[in-house]
N, C-alpha and C. Protein backbone atom coordinates (compact mmCIF):
# COMPACT_ATOMS: atom_id res chain seq x y z
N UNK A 1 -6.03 136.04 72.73
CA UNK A 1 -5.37 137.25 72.30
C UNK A 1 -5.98 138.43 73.04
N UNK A 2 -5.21 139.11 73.48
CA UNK A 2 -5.84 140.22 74.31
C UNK A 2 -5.97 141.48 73.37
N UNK A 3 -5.91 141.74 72.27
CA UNK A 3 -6.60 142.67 71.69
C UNK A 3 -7.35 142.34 70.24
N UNK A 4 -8.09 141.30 70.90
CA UNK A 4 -9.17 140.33 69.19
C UNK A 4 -10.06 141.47 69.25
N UNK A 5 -10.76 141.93 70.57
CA UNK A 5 -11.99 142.77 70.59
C UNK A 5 -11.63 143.87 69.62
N UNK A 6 -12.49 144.65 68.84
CA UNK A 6 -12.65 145.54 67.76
C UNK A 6 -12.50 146.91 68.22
N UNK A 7 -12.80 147.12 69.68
CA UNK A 7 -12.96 148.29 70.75
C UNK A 7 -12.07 148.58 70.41
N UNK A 8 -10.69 147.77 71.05
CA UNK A 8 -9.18 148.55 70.53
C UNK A 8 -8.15 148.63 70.00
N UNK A 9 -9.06 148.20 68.39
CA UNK A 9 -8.10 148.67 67.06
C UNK A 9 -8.28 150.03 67.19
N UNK A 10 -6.92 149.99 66.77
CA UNK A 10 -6.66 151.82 66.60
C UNK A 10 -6.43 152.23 67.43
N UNK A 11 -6.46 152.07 68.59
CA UNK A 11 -6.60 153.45 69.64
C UNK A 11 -5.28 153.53 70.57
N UNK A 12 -4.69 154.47 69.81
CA UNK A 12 -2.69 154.88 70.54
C UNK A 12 -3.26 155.41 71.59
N UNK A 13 -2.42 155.08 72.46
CA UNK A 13 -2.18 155.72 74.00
C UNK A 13 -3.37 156.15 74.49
N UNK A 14 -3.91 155.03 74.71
CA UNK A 14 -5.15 154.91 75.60
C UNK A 14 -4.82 153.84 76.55
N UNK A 15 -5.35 153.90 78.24
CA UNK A 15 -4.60 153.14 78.93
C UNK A 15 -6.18 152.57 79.35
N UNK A 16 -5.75 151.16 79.02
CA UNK A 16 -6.91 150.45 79.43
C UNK A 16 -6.96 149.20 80.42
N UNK A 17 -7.72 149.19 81.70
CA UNK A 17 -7.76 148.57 82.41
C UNK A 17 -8.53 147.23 82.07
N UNK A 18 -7.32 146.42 82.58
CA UNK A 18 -7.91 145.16 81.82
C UNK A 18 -8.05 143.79 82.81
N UNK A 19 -8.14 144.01 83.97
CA UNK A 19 -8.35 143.46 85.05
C UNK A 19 -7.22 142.67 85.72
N UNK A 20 -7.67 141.31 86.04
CA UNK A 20 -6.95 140.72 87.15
C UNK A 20 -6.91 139.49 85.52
N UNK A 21 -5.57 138.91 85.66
CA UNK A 21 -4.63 137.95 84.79
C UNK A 21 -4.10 137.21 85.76
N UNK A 22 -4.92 135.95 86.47
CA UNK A 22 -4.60 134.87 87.36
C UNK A 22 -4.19 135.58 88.75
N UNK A 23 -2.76 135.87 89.28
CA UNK A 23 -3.05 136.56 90.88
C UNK A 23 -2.09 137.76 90.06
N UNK A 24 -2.48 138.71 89.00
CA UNK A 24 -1.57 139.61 88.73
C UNK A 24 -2.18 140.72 88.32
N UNK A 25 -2.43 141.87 88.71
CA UNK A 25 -3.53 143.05 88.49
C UNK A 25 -2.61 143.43 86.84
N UNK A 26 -3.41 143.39 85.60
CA UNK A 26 -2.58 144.13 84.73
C UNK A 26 -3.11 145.00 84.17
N UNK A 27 -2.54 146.79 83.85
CA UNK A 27 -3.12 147.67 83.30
C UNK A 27 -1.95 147.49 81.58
N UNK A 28 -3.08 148.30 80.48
CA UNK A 28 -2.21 147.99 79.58
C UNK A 28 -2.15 149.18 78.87
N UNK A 29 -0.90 149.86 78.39
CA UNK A 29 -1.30 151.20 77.79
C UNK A 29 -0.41 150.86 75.92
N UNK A 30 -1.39 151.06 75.20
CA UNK A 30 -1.18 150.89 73.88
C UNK A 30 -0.36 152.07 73.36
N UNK A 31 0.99 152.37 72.68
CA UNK A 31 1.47 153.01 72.62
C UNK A 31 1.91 152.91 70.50
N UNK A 32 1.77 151.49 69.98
CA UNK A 32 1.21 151.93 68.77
C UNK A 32 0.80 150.29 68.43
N UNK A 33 0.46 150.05 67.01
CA UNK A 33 0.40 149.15 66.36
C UNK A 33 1.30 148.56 65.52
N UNK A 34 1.89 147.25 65.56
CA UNK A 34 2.86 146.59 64.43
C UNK A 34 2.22 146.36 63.68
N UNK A 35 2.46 146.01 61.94
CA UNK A 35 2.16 145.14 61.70
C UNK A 35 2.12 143.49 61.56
N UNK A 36 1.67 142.63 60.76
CA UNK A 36 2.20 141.34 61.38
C UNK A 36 2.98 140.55 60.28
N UNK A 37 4.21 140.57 60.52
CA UNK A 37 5.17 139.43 59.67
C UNK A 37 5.83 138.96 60.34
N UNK A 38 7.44 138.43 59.82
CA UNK A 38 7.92 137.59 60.52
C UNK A 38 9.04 138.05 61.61
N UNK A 39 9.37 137.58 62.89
CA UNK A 39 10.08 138.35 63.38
C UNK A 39 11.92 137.68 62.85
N UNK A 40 12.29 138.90 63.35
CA UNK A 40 14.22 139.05 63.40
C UNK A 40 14.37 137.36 63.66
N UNK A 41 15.91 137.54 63.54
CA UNK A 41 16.71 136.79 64.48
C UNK A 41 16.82 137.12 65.89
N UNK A 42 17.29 138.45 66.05
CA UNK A 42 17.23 138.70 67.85
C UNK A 42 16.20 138.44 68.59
N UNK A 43 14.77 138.80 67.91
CA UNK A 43 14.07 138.63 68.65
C UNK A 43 13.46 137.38 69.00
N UNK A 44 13.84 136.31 68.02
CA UNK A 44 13.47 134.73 68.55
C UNK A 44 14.82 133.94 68.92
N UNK A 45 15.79 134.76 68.81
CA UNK A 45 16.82 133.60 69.54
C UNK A 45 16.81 133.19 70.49
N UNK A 46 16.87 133.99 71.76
CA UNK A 46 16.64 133.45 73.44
C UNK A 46 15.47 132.40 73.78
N UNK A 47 13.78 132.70 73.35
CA UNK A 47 12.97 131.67 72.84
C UNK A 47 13.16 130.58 72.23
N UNK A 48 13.96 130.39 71.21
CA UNK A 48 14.17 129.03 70.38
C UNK A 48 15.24 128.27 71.01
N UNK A 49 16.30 129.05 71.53
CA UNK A 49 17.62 128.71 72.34
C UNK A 49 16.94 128.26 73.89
N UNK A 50 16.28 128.46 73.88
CA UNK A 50 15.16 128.36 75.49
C UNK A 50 14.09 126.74 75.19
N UNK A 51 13.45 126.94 74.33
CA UNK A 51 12.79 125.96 73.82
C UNK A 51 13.82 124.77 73.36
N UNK A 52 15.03 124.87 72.56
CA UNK A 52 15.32 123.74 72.26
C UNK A 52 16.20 123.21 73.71
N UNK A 53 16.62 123.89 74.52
CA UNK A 53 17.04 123.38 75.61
C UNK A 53 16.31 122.57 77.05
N UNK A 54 15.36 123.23 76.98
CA UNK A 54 13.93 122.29 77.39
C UNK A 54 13.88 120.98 76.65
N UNK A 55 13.97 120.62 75.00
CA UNK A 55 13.39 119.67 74.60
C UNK A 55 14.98 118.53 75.02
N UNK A 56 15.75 119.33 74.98
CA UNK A 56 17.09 118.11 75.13
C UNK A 56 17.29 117.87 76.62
N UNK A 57 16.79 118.83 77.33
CA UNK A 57 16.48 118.12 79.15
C UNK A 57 15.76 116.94 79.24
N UNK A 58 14.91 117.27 78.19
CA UNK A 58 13.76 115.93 78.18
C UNK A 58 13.96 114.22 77.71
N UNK A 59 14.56 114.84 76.75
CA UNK A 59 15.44 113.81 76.24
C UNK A 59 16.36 113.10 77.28
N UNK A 60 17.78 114.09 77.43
CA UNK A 60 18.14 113.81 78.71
C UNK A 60 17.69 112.56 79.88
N UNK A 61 16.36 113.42 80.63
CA UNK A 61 16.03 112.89 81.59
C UNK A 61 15.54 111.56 81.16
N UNK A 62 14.48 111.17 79.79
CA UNK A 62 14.27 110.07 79.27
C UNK A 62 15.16 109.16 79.31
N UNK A 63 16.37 109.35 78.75
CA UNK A 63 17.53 108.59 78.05
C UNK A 63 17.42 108.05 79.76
N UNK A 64 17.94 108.79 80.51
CA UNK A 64 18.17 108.32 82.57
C UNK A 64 17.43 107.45 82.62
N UNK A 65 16.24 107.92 82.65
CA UNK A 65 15.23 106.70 83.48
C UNK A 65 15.28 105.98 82.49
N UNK A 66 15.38 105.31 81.18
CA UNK A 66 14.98 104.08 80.40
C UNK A 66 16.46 103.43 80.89
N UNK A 67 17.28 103.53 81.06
CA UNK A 67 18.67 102.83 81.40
C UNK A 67 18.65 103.04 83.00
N UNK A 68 18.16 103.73 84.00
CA UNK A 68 18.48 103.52 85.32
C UNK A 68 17.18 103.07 86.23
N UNK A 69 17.54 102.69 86.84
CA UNK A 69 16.24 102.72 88.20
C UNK A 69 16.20 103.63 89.15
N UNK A 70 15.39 104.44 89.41
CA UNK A 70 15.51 105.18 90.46
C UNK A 70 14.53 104.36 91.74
N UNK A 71 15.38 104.60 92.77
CA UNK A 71 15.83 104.22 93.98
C UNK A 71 16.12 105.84 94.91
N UNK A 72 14.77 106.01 95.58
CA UNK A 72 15.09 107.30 96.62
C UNK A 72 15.21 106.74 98.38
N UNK A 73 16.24 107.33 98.64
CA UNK A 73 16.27 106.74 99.70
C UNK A 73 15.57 108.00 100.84
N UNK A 74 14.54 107.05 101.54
CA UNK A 74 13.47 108.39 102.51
C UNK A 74 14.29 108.75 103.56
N UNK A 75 15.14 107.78 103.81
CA UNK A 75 15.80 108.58 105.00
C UNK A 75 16.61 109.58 104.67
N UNK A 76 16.91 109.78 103.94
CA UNK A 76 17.80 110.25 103.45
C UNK A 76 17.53 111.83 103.47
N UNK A 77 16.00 111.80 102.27
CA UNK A 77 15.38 112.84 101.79
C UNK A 77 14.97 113.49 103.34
N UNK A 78 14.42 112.78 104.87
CA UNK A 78 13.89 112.88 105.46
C UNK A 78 15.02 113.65 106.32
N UNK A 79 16.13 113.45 106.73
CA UNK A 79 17.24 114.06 106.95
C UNK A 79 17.87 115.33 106.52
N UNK A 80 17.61 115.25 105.08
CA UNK A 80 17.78 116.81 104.26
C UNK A 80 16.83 117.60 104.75
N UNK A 81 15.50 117.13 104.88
CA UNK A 81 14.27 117.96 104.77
C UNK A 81 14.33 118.52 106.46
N UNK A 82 14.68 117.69 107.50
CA UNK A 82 14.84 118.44 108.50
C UNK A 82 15.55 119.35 108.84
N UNK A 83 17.12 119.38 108.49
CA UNK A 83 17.81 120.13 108.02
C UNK A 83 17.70 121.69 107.20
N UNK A 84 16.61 121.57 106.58
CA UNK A 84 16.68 122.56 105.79
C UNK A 84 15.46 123.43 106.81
N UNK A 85 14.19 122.75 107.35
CA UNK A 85 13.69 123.70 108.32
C UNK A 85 13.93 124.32 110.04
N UNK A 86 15.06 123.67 110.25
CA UNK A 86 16.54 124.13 111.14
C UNK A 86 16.57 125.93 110.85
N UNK A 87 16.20 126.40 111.84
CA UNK A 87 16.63 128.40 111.85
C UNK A 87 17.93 128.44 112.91
């Protein structure tokens, strides 16, 4: 959680530099506090509609491979792949 530290409870619109977040410089400026309950509908639909569509790809792709064999053919792939570094 990026604001567990005690430093910055409380503190509106203070812009605090909070370093490097994997290859992404992030500054963060606190503009107020929520409290914490449960959220809307709007705000978890795209997430849950996102998440359950991930879990039925999975499924999906499961259901494929337990009933098919996959079989790649290299020449094939090897043909595309030249193709595609062609300018």
């Amino acid at each position: 959680m990026v604001f567990a530290d005690e430093k910055y409870a409380k503190k509106k619109n203070k812009i605090y530099k909070m370093g490097q977040i994997g290859e992404d410089f992030v500054v963060v400026q606190i503009y107020d506090f929520l409290p914490s309950g449960p959220k809307s509908l709007e705000e978890t639909r795209g997430p849950v509609a996102s998440k359950y569509q991930e879990v039925l790809e999975q499924r999906w792709i499961s259901d494929l491979e337990s009933r098919y064999d996959v079989i790649i053919n290299n020449e094939a792939v090897a043909n595309f792949k030249a193709k595609l570094n062609v300018k």
